[in-house]
PDB file of N, CA and C in Angstrom:
ATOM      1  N   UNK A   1      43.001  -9.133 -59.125  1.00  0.00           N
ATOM      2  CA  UNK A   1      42.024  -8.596 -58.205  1.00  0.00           C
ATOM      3  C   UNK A   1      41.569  -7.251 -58.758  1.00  0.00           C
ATOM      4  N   UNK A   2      40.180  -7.232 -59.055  1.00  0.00           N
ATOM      5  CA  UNK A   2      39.666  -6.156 -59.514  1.00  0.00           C
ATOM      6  C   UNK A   2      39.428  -5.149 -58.792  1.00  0.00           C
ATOM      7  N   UNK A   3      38.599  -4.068 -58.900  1.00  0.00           N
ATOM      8  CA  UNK A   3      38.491  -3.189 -58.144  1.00  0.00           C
ATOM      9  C   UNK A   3      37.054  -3.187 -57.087  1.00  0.00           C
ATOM     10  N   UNK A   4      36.300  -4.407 -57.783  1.00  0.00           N
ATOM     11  CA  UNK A   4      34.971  -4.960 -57.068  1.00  0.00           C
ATOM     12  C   UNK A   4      35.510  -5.842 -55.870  1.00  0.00           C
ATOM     13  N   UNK A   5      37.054  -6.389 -56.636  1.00  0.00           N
ATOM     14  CA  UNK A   5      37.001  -7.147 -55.140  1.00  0.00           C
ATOM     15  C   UNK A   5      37.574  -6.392 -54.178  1.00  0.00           C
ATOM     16  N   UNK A   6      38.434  -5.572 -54.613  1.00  0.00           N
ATOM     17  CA  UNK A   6      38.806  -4.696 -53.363  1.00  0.00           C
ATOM     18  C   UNK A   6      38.258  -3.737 -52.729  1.00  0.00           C
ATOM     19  N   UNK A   7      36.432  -3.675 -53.083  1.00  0.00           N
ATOM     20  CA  UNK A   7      35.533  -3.130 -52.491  1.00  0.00           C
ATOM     21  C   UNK A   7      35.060  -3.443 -51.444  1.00  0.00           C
ATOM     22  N   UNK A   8      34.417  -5.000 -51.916  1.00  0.00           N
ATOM     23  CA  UNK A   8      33.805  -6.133 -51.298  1.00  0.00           C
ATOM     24  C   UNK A   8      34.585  -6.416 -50.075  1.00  0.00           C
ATOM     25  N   UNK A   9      36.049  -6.877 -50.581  1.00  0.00           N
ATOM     26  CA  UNK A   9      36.720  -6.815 -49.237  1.00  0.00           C
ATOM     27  C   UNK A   9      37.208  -6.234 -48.298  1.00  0.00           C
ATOM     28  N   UNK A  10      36.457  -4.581 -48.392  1.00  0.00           N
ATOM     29  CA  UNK A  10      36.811  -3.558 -47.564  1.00  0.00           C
ATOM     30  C   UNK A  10      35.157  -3.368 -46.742  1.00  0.00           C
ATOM     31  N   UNK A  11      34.220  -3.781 -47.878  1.00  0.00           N
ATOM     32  CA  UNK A  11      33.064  -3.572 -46.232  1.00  0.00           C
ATOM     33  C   UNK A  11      33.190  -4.995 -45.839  1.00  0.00           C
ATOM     34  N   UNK A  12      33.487  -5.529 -45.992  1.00  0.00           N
ATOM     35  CA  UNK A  12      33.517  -7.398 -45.510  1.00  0.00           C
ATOM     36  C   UNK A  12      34.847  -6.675 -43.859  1.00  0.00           C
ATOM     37  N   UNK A  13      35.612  -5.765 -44.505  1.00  0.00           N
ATOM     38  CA  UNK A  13      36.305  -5.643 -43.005  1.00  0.00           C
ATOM     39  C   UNK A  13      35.717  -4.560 -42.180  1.00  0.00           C
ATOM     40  N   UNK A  14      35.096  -3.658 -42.695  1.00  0.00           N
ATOM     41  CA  UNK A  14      34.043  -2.945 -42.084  1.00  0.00           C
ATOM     42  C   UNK A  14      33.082  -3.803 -41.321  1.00  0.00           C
ATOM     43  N   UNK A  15      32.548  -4.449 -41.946  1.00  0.00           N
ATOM     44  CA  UNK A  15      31.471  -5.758 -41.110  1.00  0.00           C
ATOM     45  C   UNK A  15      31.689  -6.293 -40.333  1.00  0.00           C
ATOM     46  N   UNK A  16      32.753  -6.808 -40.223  1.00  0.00           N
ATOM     47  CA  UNK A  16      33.784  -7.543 -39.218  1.00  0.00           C
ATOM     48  C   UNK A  16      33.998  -6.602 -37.741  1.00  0.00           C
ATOM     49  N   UNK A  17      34.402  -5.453 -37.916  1.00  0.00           N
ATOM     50  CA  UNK A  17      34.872  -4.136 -37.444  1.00  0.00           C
ATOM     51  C   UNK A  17      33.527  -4.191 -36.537  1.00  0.00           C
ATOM     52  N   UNK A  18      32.446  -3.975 -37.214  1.00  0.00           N
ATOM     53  CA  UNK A  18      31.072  -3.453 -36.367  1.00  0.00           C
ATOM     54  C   UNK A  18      30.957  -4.825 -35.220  1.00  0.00           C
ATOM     55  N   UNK A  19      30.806  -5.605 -35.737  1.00  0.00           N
ATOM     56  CA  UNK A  19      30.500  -6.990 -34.787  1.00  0.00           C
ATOM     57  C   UNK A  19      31.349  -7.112 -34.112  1.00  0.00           C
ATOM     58  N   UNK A  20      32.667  -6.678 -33.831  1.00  0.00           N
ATOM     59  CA  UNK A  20      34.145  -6.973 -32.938  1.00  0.00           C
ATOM     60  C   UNK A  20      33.271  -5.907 -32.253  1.00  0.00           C
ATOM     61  N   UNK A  21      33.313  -4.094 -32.558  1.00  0.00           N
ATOM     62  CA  UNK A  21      32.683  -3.639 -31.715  1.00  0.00           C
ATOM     63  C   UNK A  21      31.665  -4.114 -30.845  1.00  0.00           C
ATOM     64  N   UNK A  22      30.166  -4.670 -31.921  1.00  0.00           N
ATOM     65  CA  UNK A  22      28.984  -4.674 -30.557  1.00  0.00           C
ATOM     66  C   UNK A  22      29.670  -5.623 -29.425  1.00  0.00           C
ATOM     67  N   UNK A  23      30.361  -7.071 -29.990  1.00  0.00           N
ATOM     68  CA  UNK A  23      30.955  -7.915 -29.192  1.00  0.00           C
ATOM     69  C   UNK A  23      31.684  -7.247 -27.760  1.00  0.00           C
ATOM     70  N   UNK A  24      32.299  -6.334 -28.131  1.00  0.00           N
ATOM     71  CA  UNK A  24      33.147  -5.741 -27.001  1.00  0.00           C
ATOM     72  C   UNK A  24      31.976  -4.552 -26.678  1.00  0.00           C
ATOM     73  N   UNK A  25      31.142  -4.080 -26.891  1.00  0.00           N
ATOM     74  CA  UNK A  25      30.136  -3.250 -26.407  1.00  0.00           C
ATOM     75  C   UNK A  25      29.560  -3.887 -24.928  1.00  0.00           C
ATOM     76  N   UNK A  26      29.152  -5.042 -25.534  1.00  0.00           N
ATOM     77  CA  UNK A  26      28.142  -6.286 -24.704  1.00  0.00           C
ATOM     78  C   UNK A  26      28.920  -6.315 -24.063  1.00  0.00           C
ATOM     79  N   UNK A  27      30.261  -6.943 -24.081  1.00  0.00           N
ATOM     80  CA  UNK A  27      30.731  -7.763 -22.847  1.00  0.00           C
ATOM     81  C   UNK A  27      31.428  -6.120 -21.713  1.00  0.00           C
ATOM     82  N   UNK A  28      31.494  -5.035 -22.411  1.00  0.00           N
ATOM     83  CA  UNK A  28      31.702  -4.029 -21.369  1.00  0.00           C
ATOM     84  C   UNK A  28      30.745  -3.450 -20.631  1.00  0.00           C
ATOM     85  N   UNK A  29      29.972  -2.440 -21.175  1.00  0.00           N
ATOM     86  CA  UNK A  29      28.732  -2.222 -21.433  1.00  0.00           C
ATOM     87  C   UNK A  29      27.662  -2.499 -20.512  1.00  0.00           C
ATOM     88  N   UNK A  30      27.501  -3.928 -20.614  1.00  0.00           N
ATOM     89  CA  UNK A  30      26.483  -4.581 -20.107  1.00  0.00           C
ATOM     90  C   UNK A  30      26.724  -4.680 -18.436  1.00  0.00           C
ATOM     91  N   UNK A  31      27.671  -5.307 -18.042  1.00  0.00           N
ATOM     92  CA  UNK A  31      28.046  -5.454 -16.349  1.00  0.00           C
ATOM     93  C   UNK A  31      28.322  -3.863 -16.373  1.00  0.00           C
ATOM     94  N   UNK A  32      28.807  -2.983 -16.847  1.00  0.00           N
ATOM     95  CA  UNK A  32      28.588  -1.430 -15.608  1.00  0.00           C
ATOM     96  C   UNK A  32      27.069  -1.108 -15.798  1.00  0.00           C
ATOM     97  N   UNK A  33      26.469  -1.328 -17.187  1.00  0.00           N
ATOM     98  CA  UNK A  33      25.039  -1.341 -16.494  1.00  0.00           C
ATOM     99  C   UNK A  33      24.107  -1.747 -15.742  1.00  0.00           C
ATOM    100  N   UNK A  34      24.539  -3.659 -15.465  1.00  0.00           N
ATOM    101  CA  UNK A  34      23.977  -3.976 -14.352  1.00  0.00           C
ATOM    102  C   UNK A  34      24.112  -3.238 -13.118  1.00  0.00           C
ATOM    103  N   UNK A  35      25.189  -3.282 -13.152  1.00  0.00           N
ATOM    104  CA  UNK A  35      26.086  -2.693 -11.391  1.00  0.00           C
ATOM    105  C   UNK A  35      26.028  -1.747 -11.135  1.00  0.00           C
ATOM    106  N   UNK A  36      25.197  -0.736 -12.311  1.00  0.00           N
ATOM    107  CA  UNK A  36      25.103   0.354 -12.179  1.00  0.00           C
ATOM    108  C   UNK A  36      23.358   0.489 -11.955  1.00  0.00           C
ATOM    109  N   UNK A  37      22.908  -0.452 -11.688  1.00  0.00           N
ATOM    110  CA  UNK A  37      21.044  -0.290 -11.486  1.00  0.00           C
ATOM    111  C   UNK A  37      21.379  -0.603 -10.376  1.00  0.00           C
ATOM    112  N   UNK A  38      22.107  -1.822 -10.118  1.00  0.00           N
ATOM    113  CA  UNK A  38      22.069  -2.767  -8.000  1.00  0.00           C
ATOM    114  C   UNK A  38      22.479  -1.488  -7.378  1.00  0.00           C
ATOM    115  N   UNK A  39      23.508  -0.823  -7.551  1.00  0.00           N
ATOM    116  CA  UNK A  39      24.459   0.333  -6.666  1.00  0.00           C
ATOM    117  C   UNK A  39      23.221   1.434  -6.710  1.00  0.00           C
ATOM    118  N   UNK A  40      22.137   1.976  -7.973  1.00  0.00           N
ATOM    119  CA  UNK A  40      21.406   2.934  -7.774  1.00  0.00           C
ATOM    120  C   UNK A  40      20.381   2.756  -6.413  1.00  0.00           C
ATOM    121  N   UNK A  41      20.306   1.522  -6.771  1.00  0.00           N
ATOM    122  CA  UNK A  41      18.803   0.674  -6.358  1.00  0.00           C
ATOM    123  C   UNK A  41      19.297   0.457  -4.621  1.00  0.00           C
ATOM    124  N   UNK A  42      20.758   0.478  -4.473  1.00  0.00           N
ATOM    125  CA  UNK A  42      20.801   0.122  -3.207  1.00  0.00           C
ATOM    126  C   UNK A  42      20.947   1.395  -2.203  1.00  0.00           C
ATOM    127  N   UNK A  43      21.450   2.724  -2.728  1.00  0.00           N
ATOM    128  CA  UNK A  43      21.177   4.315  -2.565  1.00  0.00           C
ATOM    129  C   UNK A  43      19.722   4.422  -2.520  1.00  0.00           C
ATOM    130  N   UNK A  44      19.035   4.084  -3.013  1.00  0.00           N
ATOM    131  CA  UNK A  44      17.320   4.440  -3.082  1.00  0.00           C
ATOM    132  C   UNK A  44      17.070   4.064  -1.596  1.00  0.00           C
ATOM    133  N   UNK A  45      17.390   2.413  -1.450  1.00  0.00           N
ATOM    134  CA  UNK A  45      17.146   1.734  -0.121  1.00  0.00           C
ATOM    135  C   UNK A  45      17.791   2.706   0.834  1.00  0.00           C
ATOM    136  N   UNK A  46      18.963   2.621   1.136  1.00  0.00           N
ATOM    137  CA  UNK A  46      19.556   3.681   2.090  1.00  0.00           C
ATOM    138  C   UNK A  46      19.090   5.245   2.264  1.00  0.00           C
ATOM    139  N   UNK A  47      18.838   5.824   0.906  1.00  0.00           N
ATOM    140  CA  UNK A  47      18.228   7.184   1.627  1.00  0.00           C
ATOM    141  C   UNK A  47      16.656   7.615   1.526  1.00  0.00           C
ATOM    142  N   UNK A  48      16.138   6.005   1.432  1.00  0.00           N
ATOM    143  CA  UNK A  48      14.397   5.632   1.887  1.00  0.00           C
ATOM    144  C   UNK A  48      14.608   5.735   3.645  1.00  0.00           C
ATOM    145  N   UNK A  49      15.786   4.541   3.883  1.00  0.00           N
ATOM    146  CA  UNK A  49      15.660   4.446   5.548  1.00  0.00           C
ATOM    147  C   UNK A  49      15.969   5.722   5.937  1.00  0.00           C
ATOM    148  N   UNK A  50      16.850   6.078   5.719  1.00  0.00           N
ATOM    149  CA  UNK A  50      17.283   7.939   5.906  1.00  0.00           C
ATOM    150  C   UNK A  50      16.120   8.229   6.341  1.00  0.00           C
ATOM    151  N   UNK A  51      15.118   8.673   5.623  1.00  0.00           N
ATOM    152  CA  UNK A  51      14.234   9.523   5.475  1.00  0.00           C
ATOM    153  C   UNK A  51      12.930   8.871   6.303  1.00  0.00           C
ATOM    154  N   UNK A  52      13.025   7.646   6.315  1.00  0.00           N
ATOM    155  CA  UNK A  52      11.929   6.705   7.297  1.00  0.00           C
ATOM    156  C   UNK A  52      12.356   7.071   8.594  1.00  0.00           C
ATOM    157  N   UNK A  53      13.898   7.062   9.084  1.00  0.00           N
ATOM    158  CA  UNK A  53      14.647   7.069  10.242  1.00  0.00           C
ATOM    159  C   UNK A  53      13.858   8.377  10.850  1.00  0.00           C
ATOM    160  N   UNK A  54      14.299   9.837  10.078  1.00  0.00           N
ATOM    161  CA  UNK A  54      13.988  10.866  10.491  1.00  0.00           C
ATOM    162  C   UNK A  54      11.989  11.402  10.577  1.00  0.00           C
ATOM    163  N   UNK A  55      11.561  10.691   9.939  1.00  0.00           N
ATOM    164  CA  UNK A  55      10.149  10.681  10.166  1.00  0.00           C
ATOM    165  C   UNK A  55       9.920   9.627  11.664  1.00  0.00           C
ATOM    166  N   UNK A  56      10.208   8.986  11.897  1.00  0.00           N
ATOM    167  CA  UNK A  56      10.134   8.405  13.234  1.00  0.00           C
ATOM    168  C   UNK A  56      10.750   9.077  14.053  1.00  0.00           C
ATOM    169  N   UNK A  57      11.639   9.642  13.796  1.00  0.00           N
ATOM    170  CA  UNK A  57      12.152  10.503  15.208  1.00  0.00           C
ATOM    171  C   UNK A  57      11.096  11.932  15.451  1.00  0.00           C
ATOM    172  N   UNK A  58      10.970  12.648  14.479  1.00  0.00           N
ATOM    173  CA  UNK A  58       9.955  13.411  14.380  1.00  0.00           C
ATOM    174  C   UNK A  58       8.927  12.991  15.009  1.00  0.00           C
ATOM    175  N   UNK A  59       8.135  11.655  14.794  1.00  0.00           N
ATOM    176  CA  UNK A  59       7.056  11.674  15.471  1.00  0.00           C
ATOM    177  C   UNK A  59       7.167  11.199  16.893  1.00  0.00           C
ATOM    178  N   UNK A  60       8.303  10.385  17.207  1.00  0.00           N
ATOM    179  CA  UNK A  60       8.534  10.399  18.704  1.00  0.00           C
ATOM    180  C   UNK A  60       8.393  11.565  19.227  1.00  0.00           C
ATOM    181  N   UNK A  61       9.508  12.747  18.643  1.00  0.00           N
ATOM    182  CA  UNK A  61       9.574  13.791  19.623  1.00  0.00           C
ATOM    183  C   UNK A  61       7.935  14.537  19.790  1.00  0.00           C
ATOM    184  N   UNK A  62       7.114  14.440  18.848  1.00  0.00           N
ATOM    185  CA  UNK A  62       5.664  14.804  19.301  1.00  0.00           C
ATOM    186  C   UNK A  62       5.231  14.119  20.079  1.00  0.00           C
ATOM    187  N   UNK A  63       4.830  12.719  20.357  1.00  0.00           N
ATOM    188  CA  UNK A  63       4.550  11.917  21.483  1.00  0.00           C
ATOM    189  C   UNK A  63       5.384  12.396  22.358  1.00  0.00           C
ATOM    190  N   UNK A  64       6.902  12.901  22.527  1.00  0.00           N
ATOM    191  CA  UNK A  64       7.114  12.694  23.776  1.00  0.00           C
ATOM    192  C   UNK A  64       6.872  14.256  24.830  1.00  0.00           C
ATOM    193  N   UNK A  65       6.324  15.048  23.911  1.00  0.00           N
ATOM    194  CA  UNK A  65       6.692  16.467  24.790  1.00  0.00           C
ATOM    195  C   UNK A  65       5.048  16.471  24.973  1.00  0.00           C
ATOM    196  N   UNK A  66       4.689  15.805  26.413  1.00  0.00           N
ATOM    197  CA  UNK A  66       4.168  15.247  26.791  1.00  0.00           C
ATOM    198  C   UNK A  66       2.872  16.982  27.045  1.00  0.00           C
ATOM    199  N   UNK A  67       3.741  18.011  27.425  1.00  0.00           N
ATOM    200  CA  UNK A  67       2.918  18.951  28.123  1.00  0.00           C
ATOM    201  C   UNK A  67       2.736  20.357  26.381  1.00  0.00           C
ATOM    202  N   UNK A  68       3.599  19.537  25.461  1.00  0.00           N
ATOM    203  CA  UNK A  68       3.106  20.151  24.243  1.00  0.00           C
ATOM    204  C   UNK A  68       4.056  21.426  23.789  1.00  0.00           C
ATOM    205  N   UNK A  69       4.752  21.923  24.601  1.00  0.00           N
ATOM    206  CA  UNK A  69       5.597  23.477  24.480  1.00  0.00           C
ATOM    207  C   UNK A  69       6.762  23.287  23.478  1.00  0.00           C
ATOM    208  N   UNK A  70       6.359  22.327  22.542  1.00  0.00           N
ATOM    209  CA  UNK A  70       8.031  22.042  21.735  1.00  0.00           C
ATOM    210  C   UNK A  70       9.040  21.837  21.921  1.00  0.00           C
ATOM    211  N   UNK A  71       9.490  21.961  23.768  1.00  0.00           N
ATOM    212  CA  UNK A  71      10.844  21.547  23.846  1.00  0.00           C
ATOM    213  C   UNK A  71      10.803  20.199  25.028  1.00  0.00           C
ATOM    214  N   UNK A  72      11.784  19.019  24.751  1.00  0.00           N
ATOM    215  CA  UNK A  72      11.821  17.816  24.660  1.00  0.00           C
ATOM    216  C   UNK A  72      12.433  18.310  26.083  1.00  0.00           C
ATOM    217  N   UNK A  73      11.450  17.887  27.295  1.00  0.00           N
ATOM    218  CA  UNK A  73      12.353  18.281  28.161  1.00  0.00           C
ATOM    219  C   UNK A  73      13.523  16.823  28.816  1.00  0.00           C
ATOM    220  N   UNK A  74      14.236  16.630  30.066  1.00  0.00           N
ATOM    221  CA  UNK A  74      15.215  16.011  30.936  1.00  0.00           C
ATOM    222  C   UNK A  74      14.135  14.515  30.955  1.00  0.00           C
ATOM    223  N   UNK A  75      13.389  15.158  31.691  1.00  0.00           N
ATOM    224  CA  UNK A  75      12.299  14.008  32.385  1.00  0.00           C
ATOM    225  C   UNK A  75      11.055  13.762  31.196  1.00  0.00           C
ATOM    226  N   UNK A  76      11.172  14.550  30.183  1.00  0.00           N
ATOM    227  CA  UNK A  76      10.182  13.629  28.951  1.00  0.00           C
ATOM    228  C   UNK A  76      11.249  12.473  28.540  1.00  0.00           C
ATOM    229  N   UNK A  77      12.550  13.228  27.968  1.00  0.00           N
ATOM    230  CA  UNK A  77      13.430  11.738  27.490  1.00  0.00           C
ATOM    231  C   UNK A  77      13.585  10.855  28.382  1.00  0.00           C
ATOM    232  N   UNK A  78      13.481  10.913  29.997  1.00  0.00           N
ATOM    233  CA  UNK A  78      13.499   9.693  30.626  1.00  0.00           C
ATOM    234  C   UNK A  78      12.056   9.142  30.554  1.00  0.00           C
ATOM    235  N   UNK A  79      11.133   9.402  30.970  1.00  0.00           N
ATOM    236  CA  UNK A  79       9.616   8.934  30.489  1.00  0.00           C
ATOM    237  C   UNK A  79       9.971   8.077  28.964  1.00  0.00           C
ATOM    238  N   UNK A  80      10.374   8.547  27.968  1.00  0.00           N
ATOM    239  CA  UNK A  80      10.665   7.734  26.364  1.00  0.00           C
ATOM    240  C   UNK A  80      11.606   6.367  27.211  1.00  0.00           C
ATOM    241  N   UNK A  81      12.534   6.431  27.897  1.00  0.00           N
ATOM    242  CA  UNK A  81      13.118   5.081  28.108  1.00  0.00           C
ATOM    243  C   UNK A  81      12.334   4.476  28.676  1.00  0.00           C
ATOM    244  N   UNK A  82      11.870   5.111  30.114  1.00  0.00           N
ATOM    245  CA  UNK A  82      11.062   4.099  30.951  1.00  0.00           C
ATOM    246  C   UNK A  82       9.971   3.337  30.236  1.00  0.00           C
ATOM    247  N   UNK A  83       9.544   3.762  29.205  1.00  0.00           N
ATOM    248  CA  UNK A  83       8.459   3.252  28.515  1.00  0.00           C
ATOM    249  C   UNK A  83       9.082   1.864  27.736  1.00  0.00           C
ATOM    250  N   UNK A  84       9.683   2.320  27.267  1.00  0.00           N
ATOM    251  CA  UNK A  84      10.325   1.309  26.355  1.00  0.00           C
ATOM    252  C   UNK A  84      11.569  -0.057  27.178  1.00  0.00           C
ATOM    253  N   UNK A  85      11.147   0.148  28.946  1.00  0.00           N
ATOM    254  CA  UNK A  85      11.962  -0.334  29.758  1.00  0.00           C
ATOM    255  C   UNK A  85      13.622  -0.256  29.661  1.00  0.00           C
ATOM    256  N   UNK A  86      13.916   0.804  29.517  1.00  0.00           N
ATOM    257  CA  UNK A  86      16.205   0.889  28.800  1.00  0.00           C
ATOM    258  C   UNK A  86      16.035   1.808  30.521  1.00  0.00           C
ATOM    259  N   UNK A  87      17.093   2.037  30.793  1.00  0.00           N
ATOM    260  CA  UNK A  87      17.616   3.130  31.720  1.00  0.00           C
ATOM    261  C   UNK A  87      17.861   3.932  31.417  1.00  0.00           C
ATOM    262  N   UNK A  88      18.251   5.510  31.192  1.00  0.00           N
ATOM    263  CA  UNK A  88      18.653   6.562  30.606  1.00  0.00           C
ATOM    264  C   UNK A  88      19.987   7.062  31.517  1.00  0.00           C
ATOM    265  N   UNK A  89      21.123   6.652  30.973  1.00  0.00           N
ATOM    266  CA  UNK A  89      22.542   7.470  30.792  1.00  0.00           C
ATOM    267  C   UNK A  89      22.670   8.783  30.752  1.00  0.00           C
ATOM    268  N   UNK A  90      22.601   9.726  31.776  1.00  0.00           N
ATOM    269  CA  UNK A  90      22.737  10.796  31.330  1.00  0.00           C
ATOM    270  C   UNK A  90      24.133  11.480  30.706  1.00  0.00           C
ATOM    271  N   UNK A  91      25.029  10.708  31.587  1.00  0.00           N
ATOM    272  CA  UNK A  91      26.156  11.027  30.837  1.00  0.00           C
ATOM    273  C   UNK A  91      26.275  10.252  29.309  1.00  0.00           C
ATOM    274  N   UNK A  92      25.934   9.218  29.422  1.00  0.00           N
ATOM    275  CA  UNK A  92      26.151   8.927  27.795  1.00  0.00           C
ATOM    276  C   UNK A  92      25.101   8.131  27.276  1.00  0.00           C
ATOM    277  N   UNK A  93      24.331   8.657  26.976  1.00  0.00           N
ATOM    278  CA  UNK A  93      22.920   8.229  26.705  1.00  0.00           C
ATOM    279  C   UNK A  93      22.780   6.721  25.160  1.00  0.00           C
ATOM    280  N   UNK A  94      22.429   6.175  25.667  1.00  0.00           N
ATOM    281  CA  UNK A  94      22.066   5.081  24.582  1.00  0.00           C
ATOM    282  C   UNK A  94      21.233   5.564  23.498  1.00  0.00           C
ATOM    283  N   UNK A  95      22.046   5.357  22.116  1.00  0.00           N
ATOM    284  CA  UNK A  95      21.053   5.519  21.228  1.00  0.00           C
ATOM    285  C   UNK A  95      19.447   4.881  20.927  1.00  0.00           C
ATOM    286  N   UNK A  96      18.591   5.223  20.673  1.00  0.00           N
ATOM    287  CA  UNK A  96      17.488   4.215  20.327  1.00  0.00           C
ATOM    288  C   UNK A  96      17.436   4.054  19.092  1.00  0.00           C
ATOM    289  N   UNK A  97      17.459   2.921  18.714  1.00  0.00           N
ATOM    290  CA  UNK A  97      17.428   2.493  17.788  1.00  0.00           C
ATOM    291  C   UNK A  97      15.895   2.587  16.599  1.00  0.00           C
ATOM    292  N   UNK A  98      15.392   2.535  15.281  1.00  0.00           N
ATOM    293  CA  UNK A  98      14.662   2.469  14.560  1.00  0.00           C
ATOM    294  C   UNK A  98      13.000   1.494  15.002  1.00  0.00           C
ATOM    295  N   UNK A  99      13.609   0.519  15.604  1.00  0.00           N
ATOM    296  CA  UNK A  99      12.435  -0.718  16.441  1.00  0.00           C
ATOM    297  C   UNK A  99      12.303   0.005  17.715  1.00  0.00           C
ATOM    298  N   UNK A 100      13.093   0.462  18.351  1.00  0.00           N
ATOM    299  CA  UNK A 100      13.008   0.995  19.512  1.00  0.00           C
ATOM    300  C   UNK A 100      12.102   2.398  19.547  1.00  0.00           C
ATOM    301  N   UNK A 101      12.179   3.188  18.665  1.00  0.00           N
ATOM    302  CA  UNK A 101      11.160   4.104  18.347  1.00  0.00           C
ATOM    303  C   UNK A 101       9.927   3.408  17.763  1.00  0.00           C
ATOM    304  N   UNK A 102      10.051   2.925  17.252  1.00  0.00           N
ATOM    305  CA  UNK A 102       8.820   2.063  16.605  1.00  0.00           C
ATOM    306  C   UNK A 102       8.045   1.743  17.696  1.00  0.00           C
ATOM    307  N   UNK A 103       9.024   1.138  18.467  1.00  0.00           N
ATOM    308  CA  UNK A 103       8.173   0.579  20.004  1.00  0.00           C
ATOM    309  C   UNK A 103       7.589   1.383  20.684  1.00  0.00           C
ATOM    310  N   UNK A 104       8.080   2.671  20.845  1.00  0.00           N
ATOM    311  CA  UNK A 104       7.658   3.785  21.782  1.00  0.00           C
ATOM    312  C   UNK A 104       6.456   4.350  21.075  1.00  0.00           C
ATOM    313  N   UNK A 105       6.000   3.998  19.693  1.00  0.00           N
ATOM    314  CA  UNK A 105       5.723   4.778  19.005  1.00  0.00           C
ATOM    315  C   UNK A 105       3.897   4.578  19.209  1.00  0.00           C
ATOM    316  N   UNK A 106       4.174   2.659  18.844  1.00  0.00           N
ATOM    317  CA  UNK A 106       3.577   1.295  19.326  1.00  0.00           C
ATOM    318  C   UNK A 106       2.709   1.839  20.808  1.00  0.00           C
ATOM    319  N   UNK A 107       3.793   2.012  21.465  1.00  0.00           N
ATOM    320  CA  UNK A 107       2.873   1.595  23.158  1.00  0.00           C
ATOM    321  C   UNK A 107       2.279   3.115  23.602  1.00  0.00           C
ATOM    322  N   UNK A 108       2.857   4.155  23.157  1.00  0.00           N
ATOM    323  CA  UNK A 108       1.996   5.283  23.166  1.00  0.00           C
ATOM    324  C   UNK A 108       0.392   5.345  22.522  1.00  0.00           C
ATOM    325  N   UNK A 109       0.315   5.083  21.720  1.00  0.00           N
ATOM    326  CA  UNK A 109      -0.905   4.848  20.685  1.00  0.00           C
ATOM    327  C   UNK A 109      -1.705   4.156  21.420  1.00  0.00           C
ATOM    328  N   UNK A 110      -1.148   2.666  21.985  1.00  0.00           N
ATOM    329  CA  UNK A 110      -1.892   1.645  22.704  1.00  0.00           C
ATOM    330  C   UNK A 110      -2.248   2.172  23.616  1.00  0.00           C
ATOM    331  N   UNK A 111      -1.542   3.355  24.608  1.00  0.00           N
ATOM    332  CA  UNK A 111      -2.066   3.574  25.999  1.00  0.00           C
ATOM    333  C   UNK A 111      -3.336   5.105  25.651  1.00  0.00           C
ATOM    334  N   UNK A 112      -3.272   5.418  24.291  1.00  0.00           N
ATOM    335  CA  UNK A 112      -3.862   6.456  24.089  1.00  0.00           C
ATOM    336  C   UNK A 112      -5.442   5.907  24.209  1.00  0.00           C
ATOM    337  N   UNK A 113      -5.591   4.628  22.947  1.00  0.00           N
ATOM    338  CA  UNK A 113      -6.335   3.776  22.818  1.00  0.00           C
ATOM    339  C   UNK A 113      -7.509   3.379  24.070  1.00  0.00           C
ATOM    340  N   UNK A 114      -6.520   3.016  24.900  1.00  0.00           N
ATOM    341  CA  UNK A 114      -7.178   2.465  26.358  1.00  0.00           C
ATOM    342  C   UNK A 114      -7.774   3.996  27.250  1.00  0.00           C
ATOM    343  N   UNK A 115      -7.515   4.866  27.155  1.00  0.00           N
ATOM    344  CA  UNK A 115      -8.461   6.076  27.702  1.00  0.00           C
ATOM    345  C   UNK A 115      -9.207   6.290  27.575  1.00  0.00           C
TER     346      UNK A 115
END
């Protein structure tokens, strides 16, 4: 064995070496990058609604302060249920939900409409 072959057969294991790597690159690699776009992509979704959530509440509370002075009074938040037909809990008030503002949001507009 010359010294050509013990060249040859040292990038021949170099060669080998690179392709074991990409092989194990791919098969690691690849799934945390998928799972790592779904998990980004599903944070985007969640702090889109976040931010949809709090823009609807915002604009409720303008529809609802009915006489305009910025503060949300006792009998505006009951006016927001009665509209939306719920009862209002004062001791433990029901959340409204995202559709449920939507709704209020909905039938205000409509009754603005009709004036």
């Amino acid at each position: 064995m010359g010294i050509r072959d013990y060249v040859a057969g040292a990038f021949e294991g170099i060669a080998d070496s690179a392709s074991d790597f990409f092989d194990i690159a791919k098969a690691v690699f690849l799934p945390i990058a998928f799972f790592g776009a779904v998990a980004g992509g599903a944070l985007y979704l969640v702090s889109s609604s976040v931010s949809n959530r709090e823009d609807l509440e915002r604009k409720m509370e303008m529809k609802a302060d009915t006489n305009g002075d910025g503060v949300i009074t006792r009998e505006e938040i009951i006016n927001v249920y009665k509209s939306l037909g719920l009862r209002y809990n004062e001791v433990n008030p029901r959340s409204l939900s995202s559709n449920d503002i939507g709704r209020y949001l909905e039938s205000s507009s409509l009754e603005a409409e009709k004036r």
